[in-house]
C-alpha atoms as a PDB file:
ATOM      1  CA  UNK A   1      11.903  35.122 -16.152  1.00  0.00           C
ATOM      2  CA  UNK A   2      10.311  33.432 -12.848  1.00  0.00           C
ATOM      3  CA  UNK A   3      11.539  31.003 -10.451  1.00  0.00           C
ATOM      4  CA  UNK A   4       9.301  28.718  -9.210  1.00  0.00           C
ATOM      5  CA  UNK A   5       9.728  26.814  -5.668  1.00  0.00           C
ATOM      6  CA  UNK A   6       7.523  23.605  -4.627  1.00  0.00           C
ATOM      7  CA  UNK A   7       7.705  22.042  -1.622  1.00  0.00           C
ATOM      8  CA  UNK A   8       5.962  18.369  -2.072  1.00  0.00           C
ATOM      9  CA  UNK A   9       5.702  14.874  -1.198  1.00  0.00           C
ATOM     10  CA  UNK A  10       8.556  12.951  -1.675  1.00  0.00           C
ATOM     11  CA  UNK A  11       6.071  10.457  -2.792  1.00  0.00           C
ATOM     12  CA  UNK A  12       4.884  12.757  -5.779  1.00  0.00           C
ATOM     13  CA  UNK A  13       7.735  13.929  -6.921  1.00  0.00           C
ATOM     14  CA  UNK A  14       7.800  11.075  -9.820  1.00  0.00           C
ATOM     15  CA  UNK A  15       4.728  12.275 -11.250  1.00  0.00           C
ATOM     16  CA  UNK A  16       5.983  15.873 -10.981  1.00  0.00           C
ATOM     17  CA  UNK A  17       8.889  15.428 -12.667  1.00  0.00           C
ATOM     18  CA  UNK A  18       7.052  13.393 -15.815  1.00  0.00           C
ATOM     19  CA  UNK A  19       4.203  16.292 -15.790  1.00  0.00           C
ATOM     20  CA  UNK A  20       7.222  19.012 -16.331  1.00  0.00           C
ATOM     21  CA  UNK A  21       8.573  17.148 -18.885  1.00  0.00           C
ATOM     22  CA  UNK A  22       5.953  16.224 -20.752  1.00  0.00           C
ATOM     23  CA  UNK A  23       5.467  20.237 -20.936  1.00  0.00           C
ATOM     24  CA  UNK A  24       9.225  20.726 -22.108  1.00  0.00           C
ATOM     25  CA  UNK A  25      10.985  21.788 -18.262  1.00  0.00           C
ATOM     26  CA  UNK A  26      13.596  19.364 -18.882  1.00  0.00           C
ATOM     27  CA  UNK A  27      16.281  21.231 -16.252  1.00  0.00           C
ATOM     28  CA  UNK A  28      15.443  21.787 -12.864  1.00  0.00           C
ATOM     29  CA  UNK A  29      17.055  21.886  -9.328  1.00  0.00           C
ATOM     30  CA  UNK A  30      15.866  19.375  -6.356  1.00  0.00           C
ATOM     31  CA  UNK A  31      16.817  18.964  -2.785  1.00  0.00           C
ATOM     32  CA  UNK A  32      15.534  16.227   0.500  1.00  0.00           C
ATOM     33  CA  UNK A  33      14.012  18.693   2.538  1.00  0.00           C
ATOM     34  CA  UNK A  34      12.737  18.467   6.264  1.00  0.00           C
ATOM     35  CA  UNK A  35      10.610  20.897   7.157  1.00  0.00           C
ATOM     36  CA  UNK A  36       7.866  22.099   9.999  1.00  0.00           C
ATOM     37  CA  UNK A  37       4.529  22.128   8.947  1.00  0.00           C
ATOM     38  CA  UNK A  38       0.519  21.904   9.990  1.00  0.00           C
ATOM     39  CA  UNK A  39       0.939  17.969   9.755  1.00  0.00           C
ATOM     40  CA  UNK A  40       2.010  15.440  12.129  1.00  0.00           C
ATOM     41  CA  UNK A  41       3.188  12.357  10.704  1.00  0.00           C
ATOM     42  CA  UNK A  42       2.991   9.935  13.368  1.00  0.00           C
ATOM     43  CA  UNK A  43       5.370   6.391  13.633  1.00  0.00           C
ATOM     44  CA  UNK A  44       4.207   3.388  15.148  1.00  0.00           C
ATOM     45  CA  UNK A  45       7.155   0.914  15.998  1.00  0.00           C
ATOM     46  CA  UNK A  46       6.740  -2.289  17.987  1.00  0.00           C
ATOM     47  CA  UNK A  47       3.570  -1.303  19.243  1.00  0.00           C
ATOM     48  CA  UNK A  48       4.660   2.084  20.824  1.00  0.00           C
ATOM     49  CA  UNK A  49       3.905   5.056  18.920  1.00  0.00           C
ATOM     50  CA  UNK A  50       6.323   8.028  18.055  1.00  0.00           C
ATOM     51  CA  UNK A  51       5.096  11.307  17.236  1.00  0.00           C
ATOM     52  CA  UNK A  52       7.552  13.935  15.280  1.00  0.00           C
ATOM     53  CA  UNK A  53       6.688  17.353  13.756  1.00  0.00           C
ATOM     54  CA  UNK A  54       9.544  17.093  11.327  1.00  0.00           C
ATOM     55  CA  UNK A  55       8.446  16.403   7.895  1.00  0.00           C
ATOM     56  CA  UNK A  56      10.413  14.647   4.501  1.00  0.00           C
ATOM     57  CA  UNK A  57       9.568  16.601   1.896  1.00  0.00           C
ATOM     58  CA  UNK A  58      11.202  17.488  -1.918  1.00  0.00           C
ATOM     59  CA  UNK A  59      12.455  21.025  -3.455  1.00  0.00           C
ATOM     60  CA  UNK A  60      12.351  21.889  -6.194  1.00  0.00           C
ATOM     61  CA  UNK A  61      13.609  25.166  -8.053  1.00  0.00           C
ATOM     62  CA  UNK A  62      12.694  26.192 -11.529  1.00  0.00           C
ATOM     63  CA  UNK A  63      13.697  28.875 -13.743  1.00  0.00           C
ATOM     64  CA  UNK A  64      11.829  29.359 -16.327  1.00  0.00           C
ATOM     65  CA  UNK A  65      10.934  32.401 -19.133  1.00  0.00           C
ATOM     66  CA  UNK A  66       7.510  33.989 -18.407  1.00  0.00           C
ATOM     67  CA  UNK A  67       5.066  32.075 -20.727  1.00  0.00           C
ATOM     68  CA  UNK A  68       6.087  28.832 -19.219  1.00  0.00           C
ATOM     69  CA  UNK A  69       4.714  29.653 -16.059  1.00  0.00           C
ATOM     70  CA  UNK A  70       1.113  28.991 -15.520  1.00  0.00           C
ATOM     71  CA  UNK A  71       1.490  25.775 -17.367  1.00  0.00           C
ATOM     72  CA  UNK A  72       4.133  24.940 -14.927  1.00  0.00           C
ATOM     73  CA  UNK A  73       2.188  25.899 -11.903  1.00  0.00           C
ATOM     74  CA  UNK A  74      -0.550  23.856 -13.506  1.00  0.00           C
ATOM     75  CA  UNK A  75       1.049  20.663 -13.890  1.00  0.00           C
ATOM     76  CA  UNK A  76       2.832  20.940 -10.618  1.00  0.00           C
ATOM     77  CA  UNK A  77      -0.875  21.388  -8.709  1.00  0.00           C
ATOM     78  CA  UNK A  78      -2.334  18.447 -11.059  1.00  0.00           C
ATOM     79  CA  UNK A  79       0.612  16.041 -10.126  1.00  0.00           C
ATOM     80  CA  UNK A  80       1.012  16.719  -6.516  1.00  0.00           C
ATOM     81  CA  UNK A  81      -2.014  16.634  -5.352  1.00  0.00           C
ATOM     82  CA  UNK A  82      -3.370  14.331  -3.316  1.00  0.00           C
ATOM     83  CA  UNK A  83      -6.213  16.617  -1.254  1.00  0.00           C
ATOM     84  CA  UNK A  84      -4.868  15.932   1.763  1.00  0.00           C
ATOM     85  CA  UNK A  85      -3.034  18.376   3.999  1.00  0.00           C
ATOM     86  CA  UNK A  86       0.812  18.349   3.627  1.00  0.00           C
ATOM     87  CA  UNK A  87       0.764  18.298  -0.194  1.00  0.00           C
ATOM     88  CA  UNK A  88       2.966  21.422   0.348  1.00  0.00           C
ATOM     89  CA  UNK A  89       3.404  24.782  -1.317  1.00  0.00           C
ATOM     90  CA  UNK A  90       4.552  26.728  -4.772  1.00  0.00           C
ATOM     91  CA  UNK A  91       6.242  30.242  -4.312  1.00  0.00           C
ATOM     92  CA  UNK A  92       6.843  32.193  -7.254  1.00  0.00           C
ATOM     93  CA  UNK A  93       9.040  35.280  -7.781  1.00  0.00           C
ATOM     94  CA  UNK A  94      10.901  37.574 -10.703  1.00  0.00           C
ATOM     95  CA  UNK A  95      14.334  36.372 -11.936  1.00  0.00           C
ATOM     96  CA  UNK A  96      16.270  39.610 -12.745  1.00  0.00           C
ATOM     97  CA  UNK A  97      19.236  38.367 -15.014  1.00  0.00           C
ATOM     98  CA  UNK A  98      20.115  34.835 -16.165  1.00  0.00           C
ATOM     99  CA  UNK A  99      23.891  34.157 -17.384  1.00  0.00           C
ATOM    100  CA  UNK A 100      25.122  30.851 -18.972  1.00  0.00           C
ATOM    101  CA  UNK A 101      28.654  30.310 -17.140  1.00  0.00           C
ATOM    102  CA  UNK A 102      29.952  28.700 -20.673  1.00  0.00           C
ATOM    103  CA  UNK A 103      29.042  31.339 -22.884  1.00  0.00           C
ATOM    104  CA  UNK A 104      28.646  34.110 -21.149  1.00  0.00           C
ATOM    105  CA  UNK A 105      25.324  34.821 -23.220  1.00  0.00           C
ATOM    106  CA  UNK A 106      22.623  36.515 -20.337  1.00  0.00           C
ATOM    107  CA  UNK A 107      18.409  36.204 -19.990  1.00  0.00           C
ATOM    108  CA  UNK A 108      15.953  34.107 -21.313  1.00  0.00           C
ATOM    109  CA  UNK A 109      18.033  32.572 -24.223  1.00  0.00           C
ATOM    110  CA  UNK A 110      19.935  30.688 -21.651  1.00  0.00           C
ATOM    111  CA  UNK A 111      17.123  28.519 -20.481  1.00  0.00           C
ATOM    112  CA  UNK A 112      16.539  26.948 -23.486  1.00  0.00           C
END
């Protein structure tokens, strides 16, 4: 099993979320983030502009079993993407053991 983490435009996350599902991730976990990064977003208000290095973004976690994963990276890069910088960042990484609470059935079974 893998979790996968993106970081991405709260802007984006709309087409995201349809791009998962239209690939069957139908369950997933997703936060308002603010975060540092290499972009400034800059406000202008009343004439007088405000710079801040804090940046709104969206996180998402996703567990998924293995062969789900570089379609799921995939449709995450196609939907996010804008080309500009700030579109944000995927992290990947193993998933040991997976228990449904209800059950108690454990691994990849319980994803589905």
């Amino acid at each position: 099993m893998k979790k996968i983490e993106a970081i991405i435009r709260k802007s984006k996350f709309s087409a995201v979320r349809n791009a998962l599902h239209d690939i069957g991730i139908n369950f997933f976990s997703y936060w308002d983030v603010t975060g540092l990064g290499n972009e400034k977003e800059g406000h202008v208000y009343r004439g007088v502009s405000y710079s801040t290095s804090d940046i709104q973004r969206r996180y998402l976690s996703i567990v998924i079993n293995d062969e789900f994963e570089a379609a799921t990276i995939k449709a995450i890069l196609d939907s996010a993407a804008t080309g500009e910088v700030g579109d944000g960042k995927i992290f990947v990484s193993d998933v040991q053991e997976c228990y449904r609470i209800r059950t108690g059935e454990r691994g990849g079974k319980t994803l589905k």
